[in-house]
PDB file of N, CA and C in Angstrom:
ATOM      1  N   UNK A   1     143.892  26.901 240.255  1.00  0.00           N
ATOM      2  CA  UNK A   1     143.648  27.029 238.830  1.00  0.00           C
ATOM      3  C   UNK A   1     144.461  28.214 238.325  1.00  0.00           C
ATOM      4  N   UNK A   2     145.634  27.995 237.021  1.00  0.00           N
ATOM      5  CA  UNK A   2     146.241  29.321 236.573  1.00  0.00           C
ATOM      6  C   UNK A   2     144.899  30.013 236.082  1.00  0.00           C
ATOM      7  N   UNK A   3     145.321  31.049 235.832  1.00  0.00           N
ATOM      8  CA  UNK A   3     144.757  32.234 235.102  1.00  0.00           C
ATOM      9  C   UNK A   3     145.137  31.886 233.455  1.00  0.00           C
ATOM     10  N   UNK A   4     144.015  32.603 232.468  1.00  0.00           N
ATOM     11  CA  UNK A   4     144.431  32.283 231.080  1.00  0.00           C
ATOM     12  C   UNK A   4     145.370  33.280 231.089  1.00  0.00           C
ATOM     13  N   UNK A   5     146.641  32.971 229.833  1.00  0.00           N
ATOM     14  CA  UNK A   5     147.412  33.921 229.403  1.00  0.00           C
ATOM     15  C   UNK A   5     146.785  34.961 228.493  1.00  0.00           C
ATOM     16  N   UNK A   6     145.381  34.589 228.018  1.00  0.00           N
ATOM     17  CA  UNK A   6     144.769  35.995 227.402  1.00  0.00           C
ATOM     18  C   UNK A   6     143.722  36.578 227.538  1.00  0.00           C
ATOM     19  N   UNK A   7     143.155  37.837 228.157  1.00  0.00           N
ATOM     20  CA  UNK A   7     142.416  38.370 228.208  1.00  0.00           C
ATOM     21  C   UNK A   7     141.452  37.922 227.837  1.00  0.00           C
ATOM     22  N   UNK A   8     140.018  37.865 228.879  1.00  0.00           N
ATOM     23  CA  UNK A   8     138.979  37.591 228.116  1.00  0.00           C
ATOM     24  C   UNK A   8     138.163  38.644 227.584  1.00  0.00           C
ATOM     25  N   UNK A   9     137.521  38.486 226.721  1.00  0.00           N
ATOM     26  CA  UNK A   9     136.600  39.021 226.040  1.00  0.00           C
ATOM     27  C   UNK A   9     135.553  39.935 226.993  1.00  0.00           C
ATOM     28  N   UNK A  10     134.549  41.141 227.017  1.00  0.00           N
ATOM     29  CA  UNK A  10     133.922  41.208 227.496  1.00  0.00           C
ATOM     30  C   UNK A  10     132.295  40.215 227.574  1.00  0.00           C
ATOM     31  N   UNK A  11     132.485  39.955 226.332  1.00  0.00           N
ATOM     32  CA  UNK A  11     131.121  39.239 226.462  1.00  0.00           C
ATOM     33  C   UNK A  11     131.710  38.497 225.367  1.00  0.00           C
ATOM     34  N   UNK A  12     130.442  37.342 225.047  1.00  0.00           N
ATOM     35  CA  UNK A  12     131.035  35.934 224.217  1.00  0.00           C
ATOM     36  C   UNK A  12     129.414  35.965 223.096  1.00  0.00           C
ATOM     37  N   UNK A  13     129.629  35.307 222.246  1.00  0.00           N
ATOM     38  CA  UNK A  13     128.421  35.300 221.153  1.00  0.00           C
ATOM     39  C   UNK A  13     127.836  33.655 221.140  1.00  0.00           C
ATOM     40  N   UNK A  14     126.695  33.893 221.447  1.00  0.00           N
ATOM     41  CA  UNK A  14     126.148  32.505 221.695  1.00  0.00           C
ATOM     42  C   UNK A  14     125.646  32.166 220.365  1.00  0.00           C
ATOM     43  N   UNK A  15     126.122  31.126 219.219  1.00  0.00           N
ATOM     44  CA  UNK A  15     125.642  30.600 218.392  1.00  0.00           C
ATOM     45  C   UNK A  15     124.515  29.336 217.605  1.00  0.00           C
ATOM     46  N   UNK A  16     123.833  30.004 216.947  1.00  0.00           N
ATOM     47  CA  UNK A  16     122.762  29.048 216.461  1.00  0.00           C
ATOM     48  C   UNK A  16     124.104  27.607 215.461  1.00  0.00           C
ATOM     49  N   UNK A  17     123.962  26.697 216.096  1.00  0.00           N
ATOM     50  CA  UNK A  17     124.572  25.653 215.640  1.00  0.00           C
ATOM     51  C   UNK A  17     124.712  25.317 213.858  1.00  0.00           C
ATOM     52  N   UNK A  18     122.999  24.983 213.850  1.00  0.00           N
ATOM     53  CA  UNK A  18     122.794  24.939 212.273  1.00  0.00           C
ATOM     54  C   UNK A  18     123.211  25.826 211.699  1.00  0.00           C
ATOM     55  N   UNK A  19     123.001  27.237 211.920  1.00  0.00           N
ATOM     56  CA  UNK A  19     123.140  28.382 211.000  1.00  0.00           C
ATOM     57  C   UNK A  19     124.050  29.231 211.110  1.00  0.00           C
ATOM     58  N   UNK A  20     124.973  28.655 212.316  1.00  0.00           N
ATOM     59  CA  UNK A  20     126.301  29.936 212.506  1.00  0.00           C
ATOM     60  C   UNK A  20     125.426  30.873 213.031  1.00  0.00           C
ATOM     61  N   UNK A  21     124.328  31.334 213.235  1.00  0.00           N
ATOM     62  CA  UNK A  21     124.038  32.257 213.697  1.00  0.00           C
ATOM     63  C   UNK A  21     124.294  32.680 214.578  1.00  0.00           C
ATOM     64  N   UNK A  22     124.419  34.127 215.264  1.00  0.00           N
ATOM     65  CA  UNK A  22     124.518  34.506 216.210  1.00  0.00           C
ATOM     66  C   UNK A  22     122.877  35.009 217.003  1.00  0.00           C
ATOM     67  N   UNK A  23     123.051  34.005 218.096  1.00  0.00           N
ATOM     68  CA  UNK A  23     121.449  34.455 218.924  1.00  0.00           C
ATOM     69  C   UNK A  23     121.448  35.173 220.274  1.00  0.00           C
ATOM     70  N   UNK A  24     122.625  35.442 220.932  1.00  0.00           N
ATOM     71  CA  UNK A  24     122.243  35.736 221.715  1.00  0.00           C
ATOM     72  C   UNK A  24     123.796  36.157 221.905  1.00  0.00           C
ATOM     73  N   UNK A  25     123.662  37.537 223.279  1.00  0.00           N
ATOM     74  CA  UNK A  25     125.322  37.722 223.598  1.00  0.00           C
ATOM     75  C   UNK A  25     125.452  37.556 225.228  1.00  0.00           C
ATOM     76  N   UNK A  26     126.060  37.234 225.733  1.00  0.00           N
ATOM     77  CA  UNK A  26     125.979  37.056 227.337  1.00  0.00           C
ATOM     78  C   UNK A  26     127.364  37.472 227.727  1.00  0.00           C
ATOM     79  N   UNK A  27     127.469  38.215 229.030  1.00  0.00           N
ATOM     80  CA  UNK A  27     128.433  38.584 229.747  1.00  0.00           C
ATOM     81  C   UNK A  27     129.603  37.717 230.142  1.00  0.00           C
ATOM     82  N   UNK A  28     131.006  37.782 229.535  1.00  0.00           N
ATOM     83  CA  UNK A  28     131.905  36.493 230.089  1.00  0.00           C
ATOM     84  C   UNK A  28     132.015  36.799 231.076  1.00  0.00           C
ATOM     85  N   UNK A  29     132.807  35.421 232.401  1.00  0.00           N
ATOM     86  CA  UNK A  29     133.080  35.337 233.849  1.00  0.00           C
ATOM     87  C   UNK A  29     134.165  34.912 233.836  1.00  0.00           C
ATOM     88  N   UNK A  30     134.869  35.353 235.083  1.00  0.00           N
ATOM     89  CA  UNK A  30     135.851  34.831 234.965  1.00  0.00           C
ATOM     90  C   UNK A  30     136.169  33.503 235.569  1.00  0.00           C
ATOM     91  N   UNK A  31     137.336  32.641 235.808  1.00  0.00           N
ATOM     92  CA  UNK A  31     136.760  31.349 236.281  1.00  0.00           C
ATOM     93  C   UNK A  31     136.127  31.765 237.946  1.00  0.00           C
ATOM     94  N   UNK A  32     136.854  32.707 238.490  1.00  0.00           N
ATOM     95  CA  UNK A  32     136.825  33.370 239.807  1.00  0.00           C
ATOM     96  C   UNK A  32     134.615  33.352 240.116  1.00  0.00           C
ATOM     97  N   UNK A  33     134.268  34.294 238.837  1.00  0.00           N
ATOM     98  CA  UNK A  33     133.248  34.550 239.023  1.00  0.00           C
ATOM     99  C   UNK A  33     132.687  33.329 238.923  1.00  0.00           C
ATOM    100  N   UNK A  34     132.885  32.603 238.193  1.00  0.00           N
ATOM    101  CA  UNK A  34     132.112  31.108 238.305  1.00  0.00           C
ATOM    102  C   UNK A  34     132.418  30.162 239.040  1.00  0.00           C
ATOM    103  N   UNK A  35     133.272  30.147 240.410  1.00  0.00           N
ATOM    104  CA  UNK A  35     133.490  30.018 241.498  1.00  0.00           C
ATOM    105  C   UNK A  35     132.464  30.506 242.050  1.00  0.00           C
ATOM    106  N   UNK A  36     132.233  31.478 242.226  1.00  0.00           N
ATOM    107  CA  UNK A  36     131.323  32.129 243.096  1.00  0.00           C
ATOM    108  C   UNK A  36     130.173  31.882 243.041  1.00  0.00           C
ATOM    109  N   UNK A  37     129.989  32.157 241.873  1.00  0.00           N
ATOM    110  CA  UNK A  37     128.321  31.643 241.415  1.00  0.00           C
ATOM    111  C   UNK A  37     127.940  30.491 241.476  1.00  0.00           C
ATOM    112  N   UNK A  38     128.716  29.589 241.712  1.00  0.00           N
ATOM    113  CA  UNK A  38     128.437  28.197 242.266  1.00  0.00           C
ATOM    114  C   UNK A  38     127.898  27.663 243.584  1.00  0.00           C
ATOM    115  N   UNK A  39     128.917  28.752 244.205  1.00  0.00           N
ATOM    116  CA  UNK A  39     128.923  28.557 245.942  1.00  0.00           C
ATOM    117  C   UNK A  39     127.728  29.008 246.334  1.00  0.00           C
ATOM    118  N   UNK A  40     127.104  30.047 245.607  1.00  0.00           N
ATOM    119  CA  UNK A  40     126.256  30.993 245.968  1.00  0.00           C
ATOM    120  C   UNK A  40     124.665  29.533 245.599  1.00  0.00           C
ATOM    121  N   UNK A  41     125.083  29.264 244.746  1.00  0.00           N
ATOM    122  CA  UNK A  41     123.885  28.178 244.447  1.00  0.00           C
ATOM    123  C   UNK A  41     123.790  27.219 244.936  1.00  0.00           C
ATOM    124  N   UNK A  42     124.893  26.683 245.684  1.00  0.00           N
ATOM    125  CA  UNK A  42     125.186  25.791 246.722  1.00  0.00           C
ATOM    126  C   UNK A  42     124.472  25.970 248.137  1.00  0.00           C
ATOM    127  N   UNK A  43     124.786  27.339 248.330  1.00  0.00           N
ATOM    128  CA  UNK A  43     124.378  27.640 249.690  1.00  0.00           C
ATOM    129  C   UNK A  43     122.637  28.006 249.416  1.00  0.00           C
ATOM    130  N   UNK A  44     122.575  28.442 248.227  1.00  0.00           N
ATOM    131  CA  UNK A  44     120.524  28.669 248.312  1.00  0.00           C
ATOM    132  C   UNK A  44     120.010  27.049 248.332  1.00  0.00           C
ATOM    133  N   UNK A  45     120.355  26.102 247.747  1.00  0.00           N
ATOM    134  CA  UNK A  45     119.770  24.882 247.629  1.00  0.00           C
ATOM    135  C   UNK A  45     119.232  24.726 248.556  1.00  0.00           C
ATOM    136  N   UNK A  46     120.332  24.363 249.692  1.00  0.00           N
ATOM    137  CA  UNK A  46     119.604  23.923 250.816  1.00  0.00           C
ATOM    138  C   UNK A  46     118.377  24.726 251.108  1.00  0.00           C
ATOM    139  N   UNK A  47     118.216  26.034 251.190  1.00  0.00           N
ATOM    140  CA  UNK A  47     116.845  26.696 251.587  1.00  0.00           C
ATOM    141  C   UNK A  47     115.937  26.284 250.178  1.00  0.00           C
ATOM    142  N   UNK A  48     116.413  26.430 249.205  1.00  0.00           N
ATOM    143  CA  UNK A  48     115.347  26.018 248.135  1.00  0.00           C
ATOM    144  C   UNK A  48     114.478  24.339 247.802  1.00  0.00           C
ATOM    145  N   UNK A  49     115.387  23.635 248.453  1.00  0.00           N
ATOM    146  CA  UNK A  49     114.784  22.160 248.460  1.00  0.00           C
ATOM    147  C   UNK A  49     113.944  22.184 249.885  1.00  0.00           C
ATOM    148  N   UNK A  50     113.793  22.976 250.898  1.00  0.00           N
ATOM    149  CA  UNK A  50     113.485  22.928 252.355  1.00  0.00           C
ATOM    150  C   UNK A  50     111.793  23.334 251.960  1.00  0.00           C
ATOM    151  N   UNK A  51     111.960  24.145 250.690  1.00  0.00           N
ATOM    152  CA  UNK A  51     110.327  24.681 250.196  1.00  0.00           C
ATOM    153  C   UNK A  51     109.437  23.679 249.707  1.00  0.00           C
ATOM    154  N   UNK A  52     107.893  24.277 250.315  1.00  0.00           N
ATOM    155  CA  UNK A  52     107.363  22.910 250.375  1.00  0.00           C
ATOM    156  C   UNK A  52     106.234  23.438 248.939  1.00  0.00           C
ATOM    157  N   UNK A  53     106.101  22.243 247.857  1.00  0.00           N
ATOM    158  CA  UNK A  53     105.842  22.258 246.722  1.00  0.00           C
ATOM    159  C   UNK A  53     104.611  23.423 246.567  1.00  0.00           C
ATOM    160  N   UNK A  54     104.099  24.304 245.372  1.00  0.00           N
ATOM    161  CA  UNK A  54     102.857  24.875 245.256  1.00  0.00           C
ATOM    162  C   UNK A  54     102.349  26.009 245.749  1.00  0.00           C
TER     163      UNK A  54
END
C-alpha cells in the first residue's frame, strides 16, 4: 500500500450527519496503525470466542 502524499491530520472530526455537527473527535491512524489493530484483533478472537458464555 503507497503512503498518502499528504500528511494526516492529528485527529479527524466525527460528524452529526443531519446537522453538520461536530460530535465527537478521535485520534487519526495511520494505514500502518490500522494494520495492526487488526492483527491484534485477529489474534484475541480466537481466545475470545474459546470463552464460555456468562
Amino acid at each position: 500500500m503507497s503512503e498518502p502524499s499528504e500528511k494526516l491530520p492529528d485527529e479527524l472530526r466525527v460528524l452529526n450527519p443531519a446537522t453538520e455537527e461536530v460530535v465527537a473527535t478521535v485520534p487519526a491512524a495511520s494505514a500502518a496503525d490500522v494494520d495492526a489493530a487488526v492483527a491484534r484483533a485477529a489474534r484475541a478472537q480466537t481466545a475470545w470466542a474459546a470463552l464460555a458464555p456468562g
